[in-house]
N, C-alpha and C. Protein backbone atom coordinates (compact mmCIF):
# COMPACT_ATOMS: atom_id res chain seq x y z
N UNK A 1 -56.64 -53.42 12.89
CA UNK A 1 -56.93 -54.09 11.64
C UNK A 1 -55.70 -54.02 10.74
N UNK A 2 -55.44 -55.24 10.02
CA UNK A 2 -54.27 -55.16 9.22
C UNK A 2 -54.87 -56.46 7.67
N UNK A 3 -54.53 -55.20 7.14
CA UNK A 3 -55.27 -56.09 5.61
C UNK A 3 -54.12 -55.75 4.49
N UNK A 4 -54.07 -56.79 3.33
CA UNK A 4 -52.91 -56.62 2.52
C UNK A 4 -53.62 -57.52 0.92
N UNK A 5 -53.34 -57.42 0.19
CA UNK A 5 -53.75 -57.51 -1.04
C UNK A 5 -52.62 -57.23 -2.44
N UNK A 6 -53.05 -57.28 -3.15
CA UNK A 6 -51.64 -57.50 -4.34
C UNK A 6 -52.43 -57.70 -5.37
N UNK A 7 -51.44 -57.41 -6.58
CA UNK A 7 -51.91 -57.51 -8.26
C UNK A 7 -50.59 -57.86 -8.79
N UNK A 8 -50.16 -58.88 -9.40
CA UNK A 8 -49.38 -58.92 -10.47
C UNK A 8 -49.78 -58.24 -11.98
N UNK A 9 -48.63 -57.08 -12.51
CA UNK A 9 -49.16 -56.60 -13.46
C UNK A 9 -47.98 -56.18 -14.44
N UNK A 10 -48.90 -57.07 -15.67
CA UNK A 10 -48.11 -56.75 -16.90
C UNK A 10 -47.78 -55.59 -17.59
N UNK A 11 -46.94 -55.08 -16.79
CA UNK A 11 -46.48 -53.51 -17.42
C UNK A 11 -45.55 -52.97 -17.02
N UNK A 12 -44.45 -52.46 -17.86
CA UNK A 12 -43.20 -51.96 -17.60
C UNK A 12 -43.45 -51.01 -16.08
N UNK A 13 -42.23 -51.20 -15.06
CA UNK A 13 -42.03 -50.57 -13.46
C UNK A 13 -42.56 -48.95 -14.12
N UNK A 14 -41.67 -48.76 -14.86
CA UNK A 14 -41.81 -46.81 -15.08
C UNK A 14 -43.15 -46.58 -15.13
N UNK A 15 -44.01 -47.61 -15.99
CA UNK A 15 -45.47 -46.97 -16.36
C UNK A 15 -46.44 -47.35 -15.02
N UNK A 16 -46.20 -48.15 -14.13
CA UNK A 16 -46.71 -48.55 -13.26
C UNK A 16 -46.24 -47.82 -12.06
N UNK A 17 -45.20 -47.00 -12.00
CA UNK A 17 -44.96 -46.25 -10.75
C UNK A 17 -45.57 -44.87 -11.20
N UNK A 18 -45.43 -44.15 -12.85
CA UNK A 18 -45.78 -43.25 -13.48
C UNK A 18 -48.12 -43.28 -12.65
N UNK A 19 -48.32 -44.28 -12.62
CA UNK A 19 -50.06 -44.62 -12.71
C UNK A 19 -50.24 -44.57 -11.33
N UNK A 20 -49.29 -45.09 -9.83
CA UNK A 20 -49.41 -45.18 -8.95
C UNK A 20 -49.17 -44.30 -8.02
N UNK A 21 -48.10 -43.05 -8.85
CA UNK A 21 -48.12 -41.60 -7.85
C UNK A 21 -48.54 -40.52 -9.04
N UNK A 22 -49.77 -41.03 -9.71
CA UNK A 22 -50.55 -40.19 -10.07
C UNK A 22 -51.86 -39.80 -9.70
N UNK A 23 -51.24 -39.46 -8.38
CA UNK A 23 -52.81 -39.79 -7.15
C UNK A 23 -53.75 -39.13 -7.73
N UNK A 24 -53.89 -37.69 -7.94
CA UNK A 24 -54.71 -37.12 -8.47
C UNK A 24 -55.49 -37.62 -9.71
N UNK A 25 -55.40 -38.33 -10.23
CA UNK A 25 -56.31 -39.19 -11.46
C UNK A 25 -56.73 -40.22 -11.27
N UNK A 26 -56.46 -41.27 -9.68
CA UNK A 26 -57.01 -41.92 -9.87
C UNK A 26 -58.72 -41.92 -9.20
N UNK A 27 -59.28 -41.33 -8.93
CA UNK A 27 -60.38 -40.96 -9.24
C UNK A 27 -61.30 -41.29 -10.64
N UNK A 28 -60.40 -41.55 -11.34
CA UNK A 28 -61.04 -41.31 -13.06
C UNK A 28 -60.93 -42.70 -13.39
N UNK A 29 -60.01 -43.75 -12.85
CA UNK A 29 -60.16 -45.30 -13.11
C UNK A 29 -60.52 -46.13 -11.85
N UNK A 30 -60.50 -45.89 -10.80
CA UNK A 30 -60.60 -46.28 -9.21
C UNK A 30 -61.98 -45.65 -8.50
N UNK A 31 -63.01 -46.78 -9.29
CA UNK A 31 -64.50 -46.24 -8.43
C UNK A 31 -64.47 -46.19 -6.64
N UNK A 32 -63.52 -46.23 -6.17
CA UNK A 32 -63.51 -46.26 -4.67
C UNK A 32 -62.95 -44.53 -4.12
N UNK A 33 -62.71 -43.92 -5.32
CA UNK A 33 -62.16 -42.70 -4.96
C UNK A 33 -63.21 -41.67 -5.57
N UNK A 34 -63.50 -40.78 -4.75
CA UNK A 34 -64.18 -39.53 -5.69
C UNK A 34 -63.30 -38.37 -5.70
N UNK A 35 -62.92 -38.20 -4.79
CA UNK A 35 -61.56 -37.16 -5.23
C UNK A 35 -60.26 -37.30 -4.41
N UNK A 36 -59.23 -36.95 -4.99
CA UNK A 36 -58.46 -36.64 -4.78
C UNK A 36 -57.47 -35.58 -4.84
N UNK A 37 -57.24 -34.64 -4.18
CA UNK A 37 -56.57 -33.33 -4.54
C UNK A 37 -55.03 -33.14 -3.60
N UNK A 38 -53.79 -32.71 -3.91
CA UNK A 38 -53.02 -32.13 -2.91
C UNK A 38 -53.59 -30.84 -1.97
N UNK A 39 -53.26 -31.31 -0.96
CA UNK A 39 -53.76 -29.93 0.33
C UNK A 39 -52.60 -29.06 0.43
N UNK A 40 -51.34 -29.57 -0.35
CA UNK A 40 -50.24 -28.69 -0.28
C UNK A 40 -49.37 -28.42 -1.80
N UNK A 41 -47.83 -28.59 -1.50
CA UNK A 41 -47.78 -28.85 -2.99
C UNK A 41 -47.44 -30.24 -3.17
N UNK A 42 -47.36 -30.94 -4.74
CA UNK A 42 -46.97 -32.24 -5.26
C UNK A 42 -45.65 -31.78 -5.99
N UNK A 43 -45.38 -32.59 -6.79
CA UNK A 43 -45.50 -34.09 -6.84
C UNK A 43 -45.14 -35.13 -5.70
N UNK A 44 -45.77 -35.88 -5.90
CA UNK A 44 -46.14 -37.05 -4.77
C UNK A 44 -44.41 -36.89 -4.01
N UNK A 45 -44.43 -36.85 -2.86
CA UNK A 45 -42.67 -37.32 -2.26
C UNK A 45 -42.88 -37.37 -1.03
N UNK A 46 -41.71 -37.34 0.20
CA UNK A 46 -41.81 -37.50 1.20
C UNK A 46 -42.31 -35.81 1.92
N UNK A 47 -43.36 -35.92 3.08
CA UNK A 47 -44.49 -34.67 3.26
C UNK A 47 -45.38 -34.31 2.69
N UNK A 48 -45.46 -34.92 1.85
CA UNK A 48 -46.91 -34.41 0.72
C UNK A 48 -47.81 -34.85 1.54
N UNK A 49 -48.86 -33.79 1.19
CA UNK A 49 -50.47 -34.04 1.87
C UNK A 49 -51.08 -34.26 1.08
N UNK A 50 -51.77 -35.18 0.87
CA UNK A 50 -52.96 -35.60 -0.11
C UNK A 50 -54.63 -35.46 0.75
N UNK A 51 -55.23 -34.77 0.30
CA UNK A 51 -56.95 -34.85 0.63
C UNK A 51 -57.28 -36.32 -0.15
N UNK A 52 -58.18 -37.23 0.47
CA UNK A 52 -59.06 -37.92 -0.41
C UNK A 52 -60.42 -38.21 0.18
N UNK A 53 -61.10 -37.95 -0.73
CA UNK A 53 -62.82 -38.44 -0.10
C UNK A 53 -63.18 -39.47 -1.03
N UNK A 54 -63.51 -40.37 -0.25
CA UNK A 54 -63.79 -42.09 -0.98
C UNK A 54 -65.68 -42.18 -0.63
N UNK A 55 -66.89 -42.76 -1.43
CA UNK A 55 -67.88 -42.94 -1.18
C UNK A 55 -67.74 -43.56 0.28
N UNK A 56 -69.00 -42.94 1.03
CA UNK A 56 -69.42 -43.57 2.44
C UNK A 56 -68.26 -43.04 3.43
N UNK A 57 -66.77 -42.46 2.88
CA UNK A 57 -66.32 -42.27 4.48
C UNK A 57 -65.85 -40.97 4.08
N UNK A 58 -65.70 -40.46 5.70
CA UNK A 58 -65.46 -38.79 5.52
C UNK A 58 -63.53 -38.45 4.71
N UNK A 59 -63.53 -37.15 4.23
CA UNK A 59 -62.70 -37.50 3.64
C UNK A 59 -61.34 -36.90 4.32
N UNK A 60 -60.01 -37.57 4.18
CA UNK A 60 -58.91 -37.80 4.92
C UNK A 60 -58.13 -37.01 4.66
N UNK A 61 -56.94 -36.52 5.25
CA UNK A 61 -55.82 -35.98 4.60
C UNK A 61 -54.50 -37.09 5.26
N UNK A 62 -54.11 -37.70 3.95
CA UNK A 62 -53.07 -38.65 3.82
C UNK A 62 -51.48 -37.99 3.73
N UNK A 63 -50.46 -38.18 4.80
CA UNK A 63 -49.16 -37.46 4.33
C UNK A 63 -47.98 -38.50 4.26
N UNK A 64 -47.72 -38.64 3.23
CA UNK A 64 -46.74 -38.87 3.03
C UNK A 64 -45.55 -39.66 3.53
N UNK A 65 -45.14 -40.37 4.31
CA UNK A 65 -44.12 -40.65 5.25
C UNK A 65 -43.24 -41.65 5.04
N UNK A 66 -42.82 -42.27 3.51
CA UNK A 66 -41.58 -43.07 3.10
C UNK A 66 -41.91 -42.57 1.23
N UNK A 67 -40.66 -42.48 0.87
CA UNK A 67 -41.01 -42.81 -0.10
C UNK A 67 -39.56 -43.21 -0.94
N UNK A 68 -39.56 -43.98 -1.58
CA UNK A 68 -38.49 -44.77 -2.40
C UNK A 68 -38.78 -44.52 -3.97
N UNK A 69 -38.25 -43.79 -4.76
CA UNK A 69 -38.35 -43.32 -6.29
C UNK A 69 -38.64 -44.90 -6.70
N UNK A 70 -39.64 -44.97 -7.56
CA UNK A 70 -39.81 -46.27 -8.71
C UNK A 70 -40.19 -47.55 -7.71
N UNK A 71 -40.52 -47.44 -6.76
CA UNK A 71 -40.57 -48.69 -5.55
C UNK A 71 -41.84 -48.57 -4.76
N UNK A 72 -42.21 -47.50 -4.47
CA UNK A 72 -42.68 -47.67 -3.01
C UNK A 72 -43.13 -46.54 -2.27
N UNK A 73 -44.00 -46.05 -1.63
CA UNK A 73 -44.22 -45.35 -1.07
C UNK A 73 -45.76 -45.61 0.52
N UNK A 74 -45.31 -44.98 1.62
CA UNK A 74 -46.13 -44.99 2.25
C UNK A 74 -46.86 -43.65 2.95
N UNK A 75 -48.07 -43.83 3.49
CA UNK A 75 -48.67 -42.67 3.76
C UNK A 75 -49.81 -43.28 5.30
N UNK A 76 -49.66 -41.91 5.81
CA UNK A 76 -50.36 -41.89 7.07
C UNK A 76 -51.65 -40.72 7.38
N UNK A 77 -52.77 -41.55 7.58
CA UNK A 77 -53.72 -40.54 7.71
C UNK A 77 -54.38 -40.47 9.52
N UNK A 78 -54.98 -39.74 10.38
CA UNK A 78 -54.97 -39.98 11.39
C UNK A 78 -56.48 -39.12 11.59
N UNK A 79 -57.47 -39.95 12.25
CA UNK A 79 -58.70 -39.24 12.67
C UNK A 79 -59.64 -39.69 13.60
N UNK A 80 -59.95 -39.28 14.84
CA UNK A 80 -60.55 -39.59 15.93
C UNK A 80 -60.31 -40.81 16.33
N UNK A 81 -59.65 -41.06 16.95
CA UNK A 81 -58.88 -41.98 17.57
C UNK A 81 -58.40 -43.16 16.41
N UNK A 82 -57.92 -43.17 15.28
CA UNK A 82 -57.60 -43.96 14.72
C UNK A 82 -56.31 -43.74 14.08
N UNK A 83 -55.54 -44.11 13.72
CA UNK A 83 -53.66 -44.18 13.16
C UNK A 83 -53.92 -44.96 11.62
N UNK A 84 -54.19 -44.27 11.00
CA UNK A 84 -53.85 -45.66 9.29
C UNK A 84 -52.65 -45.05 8.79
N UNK A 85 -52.18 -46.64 8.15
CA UNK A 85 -50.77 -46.56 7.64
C UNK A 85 -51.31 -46.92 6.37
N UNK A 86 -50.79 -46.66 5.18
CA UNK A 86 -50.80 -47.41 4.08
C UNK A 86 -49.70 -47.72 3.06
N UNK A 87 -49.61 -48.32 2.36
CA UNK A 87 -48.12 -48.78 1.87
C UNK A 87 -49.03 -49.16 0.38
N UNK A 88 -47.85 -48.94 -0.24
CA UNK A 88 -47.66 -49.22 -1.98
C UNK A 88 -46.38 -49.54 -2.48
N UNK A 89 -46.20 -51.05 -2.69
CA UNK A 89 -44.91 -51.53 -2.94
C UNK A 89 -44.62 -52.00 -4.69
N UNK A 90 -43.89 -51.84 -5.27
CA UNK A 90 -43.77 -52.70 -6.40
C UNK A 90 -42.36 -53.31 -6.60
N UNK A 91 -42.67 -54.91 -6.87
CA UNK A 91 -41.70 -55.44 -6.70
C UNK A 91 -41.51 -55.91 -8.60
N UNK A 92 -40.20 -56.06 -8.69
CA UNK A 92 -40.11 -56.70 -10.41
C UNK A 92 -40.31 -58.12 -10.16
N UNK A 93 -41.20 -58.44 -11.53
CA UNK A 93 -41.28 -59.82 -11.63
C UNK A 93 -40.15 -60.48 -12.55
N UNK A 94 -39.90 -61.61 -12.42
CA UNK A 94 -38.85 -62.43 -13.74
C UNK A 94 -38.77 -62.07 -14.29
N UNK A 95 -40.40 -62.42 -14.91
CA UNK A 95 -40.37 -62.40 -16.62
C UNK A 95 -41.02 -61.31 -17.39
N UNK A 96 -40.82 -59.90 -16.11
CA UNK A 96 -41.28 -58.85 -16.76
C UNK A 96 -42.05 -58.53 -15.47
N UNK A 97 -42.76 -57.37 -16.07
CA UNK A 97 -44.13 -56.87 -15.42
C UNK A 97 -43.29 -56.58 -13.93
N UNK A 98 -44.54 -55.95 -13.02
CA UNK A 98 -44.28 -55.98 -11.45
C UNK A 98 -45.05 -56.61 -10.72
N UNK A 99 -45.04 -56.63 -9.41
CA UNK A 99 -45.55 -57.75 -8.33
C UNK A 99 -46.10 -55.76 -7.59
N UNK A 100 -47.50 -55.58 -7.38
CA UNK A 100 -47.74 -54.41 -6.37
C UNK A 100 -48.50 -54.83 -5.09
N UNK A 101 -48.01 -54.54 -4.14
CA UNK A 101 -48.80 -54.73 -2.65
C UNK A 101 -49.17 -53.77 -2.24
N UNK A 102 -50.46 -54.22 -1.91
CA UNK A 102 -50.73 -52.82 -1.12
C UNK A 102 -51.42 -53.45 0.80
N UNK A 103 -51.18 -52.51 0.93
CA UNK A 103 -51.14 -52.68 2.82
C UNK A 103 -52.44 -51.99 3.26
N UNK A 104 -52.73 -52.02 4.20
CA UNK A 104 -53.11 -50.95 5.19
C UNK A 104 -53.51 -51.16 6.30
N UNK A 105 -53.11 -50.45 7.67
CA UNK A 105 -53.31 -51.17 8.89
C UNK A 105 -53.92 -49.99 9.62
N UNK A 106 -54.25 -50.15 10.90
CA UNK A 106 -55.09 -49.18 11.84
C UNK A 106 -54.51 -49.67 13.31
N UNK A 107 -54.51 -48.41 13.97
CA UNK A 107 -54.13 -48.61 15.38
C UNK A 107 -54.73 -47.29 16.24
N UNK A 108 -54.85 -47.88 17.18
CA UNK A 108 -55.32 -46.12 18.03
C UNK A 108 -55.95 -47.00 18.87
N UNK A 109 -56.66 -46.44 20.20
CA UNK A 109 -57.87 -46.67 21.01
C UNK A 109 -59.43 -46.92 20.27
N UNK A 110 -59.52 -46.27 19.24
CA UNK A 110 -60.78 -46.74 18.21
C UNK A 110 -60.94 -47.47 17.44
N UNK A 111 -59.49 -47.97 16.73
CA UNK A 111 -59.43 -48.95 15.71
C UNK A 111 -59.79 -50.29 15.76
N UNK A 112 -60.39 -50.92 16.93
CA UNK A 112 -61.00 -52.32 17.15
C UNK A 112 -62.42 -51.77 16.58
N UNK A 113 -63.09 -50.64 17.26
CA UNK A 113 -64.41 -50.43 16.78
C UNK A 113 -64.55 -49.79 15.43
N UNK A 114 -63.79 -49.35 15.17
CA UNK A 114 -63.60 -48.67 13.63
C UNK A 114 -63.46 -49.92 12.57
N UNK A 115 -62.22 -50.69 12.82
CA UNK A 115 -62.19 -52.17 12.04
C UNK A 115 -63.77 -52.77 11.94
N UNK A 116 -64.07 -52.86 12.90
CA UNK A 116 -65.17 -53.99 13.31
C UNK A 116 -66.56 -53.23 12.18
N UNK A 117 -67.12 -51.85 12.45
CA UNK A 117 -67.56 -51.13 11.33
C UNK A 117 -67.32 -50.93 9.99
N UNK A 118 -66.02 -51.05 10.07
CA UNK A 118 -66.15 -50.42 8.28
C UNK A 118 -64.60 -51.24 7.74
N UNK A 119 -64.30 -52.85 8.43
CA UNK A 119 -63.59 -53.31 8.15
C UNK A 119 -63.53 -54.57 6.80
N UNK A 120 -65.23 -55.00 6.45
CA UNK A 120 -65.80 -55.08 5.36
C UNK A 120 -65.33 -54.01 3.93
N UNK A 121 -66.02 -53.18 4.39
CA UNK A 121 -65.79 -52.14 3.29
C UNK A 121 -64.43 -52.09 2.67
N UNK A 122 -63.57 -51.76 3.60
CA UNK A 122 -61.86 -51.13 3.54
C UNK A 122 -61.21 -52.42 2.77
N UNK A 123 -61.57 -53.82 3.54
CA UNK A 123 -60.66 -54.72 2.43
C UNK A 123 -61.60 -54.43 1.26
N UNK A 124 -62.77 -54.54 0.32
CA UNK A 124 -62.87 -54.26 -0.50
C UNK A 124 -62.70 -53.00 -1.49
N UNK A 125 -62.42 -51.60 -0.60
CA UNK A 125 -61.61 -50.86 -1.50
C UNK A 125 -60.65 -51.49 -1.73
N UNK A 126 -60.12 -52.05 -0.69
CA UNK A 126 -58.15 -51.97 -1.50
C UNK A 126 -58.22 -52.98 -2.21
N UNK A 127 -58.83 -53.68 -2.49
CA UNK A 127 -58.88 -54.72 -3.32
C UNK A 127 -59.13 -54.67 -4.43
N UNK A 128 -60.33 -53.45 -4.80
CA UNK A 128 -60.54 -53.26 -5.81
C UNK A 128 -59.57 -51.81 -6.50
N UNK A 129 -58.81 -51.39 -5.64
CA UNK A 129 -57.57 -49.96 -5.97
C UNK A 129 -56.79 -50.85 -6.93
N UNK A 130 -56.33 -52.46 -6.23
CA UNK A 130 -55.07 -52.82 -6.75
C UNK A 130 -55.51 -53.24 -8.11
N UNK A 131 -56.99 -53.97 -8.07
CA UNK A 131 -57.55 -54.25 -9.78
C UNK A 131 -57.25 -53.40 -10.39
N UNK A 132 -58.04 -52.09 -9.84
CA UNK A 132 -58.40 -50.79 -10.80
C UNK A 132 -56.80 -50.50 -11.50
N UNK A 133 -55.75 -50.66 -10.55
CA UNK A 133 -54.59 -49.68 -10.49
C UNK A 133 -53.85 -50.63 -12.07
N UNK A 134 -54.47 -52.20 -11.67
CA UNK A 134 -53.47 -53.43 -12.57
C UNK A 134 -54.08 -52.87 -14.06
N UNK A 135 -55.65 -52.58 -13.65
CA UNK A 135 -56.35 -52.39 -15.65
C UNK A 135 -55.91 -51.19 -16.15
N UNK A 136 -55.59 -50.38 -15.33
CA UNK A 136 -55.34 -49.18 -16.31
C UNK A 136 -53.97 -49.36 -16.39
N UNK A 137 -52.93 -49.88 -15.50
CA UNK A 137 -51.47 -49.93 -16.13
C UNK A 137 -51.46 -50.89 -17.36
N UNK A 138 -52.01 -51.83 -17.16
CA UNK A 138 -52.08 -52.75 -18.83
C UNK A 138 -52.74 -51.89 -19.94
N UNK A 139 -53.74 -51.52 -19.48
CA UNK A 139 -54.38 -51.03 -21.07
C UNK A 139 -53.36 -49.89 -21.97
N UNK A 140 -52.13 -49.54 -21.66
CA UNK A 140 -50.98 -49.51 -22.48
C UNK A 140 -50.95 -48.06 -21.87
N UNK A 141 -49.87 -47.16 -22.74
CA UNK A 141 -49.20 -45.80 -22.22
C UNK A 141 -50.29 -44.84 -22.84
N UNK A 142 -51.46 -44.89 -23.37
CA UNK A 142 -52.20 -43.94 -23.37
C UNK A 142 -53.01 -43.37 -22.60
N UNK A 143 -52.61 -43.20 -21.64
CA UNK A 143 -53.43 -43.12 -20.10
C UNK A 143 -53.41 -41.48 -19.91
């Protein structure tokens, strides 16, 4: 399975990369997350382990595996026969603001039957991460 989604969002790169490796909070604007905690230490960089438990699926430990200051970062979680990649890109727009993508793909021997189950669901988290992620970077620096 390979799904991809995006938000154009009106808000300075700093405050929008500041909202997007503030994994641990988004829980508090992103109804698709119930927690999120480091399993090791942070701040977010390349090796970090992130725990997350999202409603309906068991919960993951995500690590870390690119990360580009103010740009970008990707992470890999891996569980019974399945490989997910996920990616978080922000690109500058013209006339301001950023362009954010977000990715996520699956591979393994399970991931046809895993997609096929809960491949509904998954595009609508990320779909609704990149909303969640666009309203709280607009609603200004009091976050």
């Amino acid at each position: 399975m390979w799904f991809e989604t995006g938000a154009d969002i009106d808000a300075p790169r700093e405050r929008v990369w500041q909202v997007l490796t503030d994994v641990v909070r988004w829980p508090e604007f992103i109804p698709t997350m119930t927690r999120v905690t480091y399993a090791g230490d942070g701040p977010l960089g390349p090796g970090v382990r992130v725990r997350i438990k999202q409603p309906a699926l068991p919960p993951m430990v995500w690590e870390v595996t690119e990360f580009t200051d103010g740009a970008s970062f990707a992470w890999r979680a891996a569980s019974r026969g399945v490989v997910t990649v996920a990616t978080h890109v922000l690109t500058p727009l013209p006339d301001g603001g950023v362009s954010l993508l977000l990715t996520l793909g699956q591979s393994g021997p399970l991931a046809p039957l895993v997609g096929l189950l809960t491949g509904g669901r998954t595009r609508r988290y990320v779909r609704t991460e990149a909303e969640s992620l666009r309203l709280r970077c607009e609603a200004g620096p009091g976050y």
